[in-house]
N, C-alpha and C. Protein backbone atom coordinates (compact mmCIF):
# COMPACT_ATOMS: atom_id res chain seq x y z
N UNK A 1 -6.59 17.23 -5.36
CA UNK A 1 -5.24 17.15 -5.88
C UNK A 1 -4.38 16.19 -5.06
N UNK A 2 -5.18 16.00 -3.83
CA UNK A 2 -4.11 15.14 -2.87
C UNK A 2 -3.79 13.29 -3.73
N UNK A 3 -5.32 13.56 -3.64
CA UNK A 3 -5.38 11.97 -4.35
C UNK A 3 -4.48 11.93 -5.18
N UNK A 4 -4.89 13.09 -6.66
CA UNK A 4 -3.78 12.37 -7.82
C UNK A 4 -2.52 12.73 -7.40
N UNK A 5 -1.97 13.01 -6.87
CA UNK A 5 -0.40 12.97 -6.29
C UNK A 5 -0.31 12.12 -5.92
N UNK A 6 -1.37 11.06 -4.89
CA UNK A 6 -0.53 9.43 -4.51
C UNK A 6 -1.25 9.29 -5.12
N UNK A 7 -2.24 9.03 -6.39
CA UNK A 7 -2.16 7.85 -7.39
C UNK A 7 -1.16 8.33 -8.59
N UNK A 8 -0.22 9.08 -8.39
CA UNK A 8 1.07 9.43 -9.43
C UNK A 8 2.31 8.78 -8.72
N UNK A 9 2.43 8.91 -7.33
CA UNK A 9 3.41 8.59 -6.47
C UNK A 9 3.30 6.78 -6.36
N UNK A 10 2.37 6.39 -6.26
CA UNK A 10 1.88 4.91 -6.27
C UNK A 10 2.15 4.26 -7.81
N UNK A 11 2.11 5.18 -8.88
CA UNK A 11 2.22 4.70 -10.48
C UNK A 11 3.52 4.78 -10.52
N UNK A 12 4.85 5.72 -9.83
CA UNK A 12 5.88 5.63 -10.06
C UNK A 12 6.50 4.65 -9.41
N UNK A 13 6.16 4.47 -8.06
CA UNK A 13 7.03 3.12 -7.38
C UNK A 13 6.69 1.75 -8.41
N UNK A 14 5.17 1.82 -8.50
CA UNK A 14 4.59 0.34 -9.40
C UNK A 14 5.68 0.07 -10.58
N UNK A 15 5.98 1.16 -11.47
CA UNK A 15 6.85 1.10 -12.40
C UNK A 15 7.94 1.23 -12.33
N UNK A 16 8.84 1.45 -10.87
CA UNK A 16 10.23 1.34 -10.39
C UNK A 16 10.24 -0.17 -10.24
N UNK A 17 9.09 -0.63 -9.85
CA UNK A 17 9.23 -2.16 -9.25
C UNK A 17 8.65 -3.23 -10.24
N UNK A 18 8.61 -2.69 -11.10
CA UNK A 18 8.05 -3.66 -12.44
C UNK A 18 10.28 -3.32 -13.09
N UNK A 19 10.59 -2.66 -13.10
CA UNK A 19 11.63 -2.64 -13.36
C UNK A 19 12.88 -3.22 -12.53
N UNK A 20 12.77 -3.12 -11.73
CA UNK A 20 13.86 -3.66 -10.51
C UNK A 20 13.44 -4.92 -10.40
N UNK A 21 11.86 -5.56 -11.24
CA UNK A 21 11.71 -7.54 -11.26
C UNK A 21 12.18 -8.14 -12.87
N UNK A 22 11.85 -7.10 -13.20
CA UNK A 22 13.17 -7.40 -14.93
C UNK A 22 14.23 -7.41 -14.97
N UNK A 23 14.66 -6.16 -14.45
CA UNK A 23 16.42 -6.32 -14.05
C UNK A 23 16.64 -7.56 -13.59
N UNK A 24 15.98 -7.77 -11.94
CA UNK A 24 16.67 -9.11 -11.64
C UNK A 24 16.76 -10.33 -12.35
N UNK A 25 15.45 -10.43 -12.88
CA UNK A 25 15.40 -11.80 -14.22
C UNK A 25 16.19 -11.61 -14.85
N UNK A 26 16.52 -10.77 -15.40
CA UNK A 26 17.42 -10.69 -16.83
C UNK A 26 18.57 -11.30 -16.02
N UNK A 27 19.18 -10.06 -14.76
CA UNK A 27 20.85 -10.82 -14.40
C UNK A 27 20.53 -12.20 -13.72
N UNK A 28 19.04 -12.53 -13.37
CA UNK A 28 19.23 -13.76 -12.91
C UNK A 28 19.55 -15.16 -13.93
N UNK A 29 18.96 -14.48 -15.10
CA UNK A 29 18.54 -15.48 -16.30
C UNK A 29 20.48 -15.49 -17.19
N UNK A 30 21.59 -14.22 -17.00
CA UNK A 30 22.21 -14.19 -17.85
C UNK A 30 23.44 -14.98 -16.18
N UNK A 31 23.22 -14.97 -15.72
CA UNK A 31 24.46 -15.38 -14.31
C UNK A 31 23.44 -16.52 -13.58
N UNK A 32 24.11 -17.51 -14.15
CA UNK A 32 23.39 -19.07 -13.57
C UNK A 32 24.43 -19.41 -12.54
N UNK A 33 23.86 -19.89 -11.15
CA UNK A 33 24.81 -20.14 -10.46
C UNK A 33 25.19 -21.53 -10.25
N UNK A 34 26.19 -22.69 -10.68
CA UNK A 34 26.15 -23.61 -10.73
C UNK A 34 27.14 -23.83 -9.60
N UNK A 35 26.75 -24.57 -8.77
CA UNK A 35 27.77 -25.22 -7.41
C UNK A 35 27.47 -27.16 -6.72
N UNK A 36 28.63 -27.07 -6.99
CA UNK A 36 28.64 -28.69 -6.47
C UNK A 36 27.92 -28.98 -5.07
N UNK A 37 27.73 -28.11 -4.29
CA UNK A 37 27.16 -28.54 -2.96
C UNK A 37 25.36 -28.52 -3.01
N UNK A 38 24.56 -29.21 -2.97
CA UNK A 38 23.03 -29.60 -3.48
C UNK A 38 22.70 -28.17 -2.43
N UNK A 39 22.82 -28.08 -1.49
CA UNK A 39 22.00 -27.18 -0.72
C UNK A 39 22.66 -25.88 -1.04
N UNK A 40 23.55 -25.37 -1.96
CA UNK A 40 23.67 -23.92 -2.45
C UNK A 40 23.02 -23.73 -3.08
N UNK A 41 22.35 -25.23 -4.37
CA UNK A 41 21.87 -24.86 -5.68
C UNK A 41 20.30 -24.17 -5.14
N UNK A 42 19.77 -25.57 -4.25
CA UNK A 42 18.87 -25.15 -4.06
C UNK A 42 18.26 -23.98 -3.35
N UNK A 43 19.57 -23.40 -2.04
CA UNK A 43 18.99 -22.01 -1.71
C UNK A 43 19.13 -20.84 -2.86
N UNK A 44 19.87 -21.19 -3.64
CA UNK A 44 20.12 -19.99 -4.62
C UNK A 44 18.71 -19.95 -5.58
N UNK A 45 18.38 -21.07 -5.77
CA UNK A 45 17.24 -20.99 -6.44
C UNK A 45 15.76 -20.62 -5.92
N UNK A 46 15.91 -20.79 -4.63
CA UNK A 46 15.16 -20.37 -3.83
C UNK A 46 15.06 -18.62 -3.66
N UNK A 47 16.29 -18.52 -3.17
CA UNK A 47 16.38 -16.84 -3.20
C UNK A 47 15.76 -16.30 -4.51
N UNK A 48 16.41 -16.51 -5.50
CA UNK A 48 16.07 -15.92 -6.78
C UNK A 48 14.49 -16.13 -7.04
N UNK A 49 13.65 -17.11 -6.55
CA UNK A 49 12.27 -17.03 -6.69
C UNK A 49 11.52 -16.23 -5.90
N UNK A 50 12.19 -16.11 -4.66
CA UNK A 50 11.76 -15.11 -3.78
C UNK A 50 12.07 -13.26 -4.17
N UNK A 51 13.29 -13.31 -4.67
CA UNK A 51 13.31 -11.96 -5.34
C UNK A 51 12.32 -11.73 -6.34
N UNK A 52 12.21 -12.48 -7.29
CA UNK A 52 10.94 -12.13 -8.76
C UNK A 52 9.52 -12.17 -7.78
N UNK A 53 9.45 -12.99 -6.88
CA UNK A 53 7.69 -12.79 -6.58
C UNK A 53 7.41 -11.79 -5.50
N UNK A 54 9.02 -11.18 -4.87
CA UNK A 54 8.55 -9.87 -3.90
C UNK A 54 8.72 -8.92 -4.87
N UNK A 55 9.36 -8.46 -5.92
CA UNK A 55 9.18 -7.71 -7.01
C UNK A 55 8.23 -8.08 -7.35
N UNK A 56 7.35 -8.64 -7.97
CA UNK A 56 6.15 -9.00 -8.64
C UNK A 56 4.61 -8.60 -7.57
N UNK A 57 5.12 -9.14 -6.90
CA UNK A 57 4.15 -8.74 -5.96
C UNK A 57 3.76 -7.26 -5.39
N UNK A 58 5.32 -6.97 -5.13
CA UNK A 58 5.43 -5.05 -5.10
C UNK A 58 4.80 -4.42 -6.29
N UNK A 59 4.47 -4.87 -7.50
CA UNK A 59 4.35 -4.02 -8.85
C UNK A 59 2.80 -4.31 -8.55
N UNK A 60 2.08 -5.15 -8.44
CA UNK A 60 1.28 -5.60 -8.81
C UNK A 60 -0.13 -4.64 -7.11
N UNK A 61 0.61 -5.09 -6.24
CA UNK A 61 -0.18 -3.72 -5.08
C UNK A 61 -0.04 -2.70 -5.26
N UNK A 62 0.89 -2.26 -5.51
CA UNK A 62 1.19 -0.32 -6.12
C UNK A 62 0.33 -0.24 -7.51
N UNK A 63 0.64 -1.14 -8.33
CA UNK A 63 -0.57 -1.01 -9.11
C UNK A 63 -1.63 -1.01 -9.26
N UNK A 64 -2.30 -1.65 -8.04
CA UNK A 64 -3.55 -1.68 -7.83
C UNK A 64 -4.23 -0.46 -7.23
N UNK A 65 -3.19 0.03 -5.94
CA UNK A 65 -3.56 1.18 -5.33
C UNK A 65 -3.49 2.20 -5.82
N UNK A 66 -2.79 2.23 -7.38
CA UNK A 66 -2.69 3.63 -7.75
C UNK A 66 -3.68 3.65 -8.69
N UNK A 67 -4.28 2.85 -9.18
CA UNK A 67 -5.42 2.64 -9.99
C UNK A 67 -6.79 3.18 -9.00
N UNK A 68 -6.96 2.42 -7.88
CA UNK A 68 -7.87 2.67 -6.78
C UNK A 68 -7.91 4.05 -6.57
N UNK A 69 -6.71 4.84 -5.94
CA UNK A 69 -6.29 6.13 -5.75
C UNK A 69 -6.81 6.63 -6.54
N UNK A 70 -6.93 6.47 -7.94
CA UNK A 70 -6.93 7.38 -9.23
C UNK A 70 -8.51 7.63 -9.14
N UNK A 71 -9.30 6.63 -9.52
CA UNK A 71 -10.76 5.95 -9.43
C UNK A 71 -11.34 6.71 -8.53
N UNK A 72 -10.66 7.21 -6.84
CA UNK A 72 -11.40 7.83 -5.93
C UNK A 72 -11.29 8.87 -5.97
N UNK A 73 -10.18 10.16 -7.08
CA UNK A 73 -10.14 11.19 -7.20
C UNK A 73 -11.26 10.94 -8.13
N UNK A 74 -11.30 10.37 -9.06
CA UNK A 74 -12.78 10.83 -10.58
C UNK A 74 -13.60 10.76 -9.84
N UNK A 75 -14.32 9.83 -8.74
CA UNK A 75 -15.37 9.88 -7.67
C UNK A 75 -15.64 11.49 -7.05
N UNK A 76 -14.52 11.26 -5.98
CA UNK A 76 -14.69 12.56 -5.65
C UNK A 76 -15.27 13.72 -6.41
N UNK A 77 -14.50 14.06 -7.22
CA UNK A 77 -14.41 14.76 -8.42
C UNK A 77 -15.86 14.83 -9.09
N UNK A 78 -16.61 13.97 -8.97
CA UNK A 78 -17.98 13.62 -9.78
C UNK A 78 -18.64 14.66 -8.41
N UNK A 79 -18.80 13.70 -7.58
CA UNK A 79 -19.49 14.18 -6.57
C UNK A 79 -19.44 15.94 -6.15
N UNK A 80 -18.20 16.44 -6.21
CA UNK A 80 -17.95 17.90 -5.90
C UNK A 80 -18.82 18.61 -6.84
N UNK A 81 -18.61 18.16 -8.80
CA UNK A 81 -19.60 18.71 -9.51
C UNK A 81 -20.95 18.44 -9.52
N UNK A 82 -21.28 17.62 -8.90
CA UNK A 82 -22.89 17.43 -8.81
C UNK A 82 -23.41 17.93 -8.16
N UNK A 83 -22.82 18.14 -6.54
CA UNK A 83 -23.17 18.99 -5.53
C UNK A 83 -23.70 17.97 -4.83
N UNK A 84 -23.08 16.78 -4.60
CA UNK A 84 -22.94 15.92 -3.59
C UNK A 84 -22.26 15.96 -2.45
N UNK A 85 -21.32 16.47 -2.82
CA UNK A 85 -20.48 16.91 -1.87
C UNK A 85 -19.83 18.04 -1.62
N UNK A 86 -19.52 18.53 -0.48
CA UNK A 86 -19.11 20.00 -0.28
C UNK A 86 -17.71 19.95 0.32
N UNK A 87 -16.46 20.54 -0.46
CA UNK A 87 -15.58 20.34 -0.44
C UNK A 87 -14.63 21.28 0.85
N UNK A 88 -15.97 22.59 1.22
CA UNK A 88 -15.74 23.71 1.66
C UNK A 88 -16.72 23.83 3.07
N UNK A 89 -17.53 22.30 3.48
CA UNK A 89 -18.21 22.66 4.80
C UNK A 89 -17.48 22.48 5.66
N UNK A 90 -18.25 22.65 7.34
CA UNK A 90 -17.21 23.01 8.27
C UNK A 90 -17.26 21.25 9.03
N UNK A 91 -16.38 20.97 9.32
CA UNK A 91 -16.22 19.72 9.96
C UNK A 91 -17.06 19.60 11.40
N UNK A 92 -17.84 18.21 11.47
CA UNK A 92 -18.39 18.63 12.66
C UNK A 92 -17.79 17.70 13.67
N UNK A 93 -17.23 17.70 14.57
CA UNK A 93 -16.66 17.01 15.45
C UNK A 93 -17.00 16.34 16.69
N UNK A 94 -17.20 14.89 17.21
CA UNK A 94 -18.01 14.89 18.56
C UNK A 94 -17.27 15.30 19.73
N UNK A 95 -18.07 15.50 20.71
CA UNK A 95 -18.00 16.20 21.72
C UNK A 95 -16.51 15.49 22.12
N UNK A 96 -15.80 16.88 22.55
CA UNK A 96 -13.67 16.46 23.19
C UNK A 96 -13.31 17.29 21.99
N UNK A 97 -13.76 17.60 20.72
CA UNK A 97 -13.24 18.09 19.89
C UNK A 97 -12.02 17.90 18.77
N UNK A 98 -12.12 16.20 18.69
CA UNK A 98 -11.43 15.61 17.79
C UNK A 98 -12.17 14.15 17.92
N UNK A 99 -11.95 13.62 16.95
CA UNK A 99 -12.58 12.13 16.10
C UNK A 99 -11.38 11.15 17.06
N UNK A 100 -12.49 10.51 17.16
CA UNK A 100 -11.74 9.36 18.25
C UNK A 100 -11.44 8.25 16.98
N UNK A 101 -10.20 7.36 17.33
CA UNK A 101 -10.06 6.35 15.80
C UNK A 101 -10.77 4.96 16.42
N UNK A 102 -10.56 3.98 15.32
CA UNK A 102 -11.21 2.96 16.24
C UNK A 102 -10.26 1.95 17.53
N UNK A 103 -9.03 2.42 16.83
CA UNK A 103 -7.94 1.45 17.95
C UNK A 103 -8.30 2.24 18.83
N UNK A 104 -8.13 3.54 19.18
CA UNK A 104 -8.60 4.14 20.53
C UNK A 104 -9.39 3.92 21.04
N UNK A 105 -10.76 3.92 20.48
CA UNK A 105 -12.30 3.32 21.00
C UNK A 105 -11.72 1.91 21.42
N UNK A 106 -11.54 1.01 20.67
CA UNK A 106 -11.14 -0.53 21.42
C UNK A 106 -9.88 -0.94 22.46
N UNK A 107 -8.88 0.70 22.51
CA UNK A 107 -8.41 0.44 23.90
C UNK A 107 -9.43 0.40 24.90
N UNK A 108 -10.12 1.86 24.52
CA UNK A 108 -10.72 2.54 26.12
C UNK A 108 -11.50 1.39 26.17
N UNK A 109 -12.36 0.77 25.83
CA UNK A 109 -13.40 -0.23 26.01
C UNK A 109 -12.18 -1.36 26.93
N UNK A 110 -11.25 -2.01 26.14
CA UNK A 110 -10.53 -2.81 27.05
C UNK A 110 -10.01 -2.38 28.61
N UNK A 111 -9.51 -1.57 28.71
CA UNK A 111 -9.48 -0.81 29.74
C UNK A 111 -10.11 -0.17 30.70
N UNK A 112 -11.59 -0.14 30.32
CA UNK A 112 -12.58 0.38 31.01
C UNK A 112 -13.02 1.91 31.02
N UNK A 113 -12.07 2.08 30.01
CA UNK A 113 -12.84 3.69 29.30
C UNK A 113 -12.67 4.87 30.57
N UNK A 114 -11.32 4.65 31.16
CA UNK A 114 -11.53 5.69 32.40
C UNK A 114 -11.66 5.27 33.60
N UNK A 115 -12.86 4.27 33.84
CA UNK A 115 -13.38 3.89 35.13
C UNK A 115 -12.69 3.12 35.83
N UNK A 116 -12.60 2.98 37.32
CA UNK A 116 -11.67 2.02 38.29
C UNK A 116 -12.60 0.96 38.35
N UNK A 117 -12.10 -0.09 37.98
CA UNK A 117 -12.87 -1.36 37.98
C UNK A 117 -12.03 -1.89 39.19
N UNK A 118 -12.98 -2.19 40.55
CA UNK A 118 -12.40 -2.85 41.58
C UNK A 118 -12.34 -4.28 41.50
């Protein structure tokens, strides 16, 4: 259930932000900004391209990830009914009693993992 909650949470931003890149077109497309000085026109036009393609771009990763998200709950989901996977075994942990991540592993290694390096 975790999954489809962020691939629902990921489908609602995608479609907040497919909306908030229409809005802006539309008021960008109905409020033209015309100014005598060359370097307003052109930052204004600049800005405004930069707003539609970070909106566009926002719709288009949330959309992807909530698609992905979605895809790895039916996975999961396959696997639990087949009896691939066990949703209910006990975690096994290496020795310290928690999962080391990998930035941690590639501090301690930089650092020398503990040891006094003279």
């Amino acid at each position: 259930t975790d999954l489809l909650i962020g691939a629902g949470s990921y489908a609602v931003v995608a479609v907040l932000a497919w909306q908030f890149t229409n809005a802006a077109a539309a008021y960008f497309a109905a409020n033209d900004v015309e100014s005598s000085i060359y370097y307003v026109n052109r930052l204004t036009g600049l800005a405004r391209v930069v707003v539609i393609a970070m909106g566009g771009l926002g719709t288009g990763v949330t959309s992807i990830a909530s698609v992905g998200q979605a895809a790895l709950a039916v996975q999961v989901a396959l696997q639990i009914s087949r009896g691939e996977l066990d949703p209910n075994a006990e975690r096994k942990l290496p020795p310290g009693g928690r999962k080391v991540g990998e930035t941690e592993r590639l501090f301690r290694l930089m650092t020398g993992g503990g040891k006094k390096i003279l």
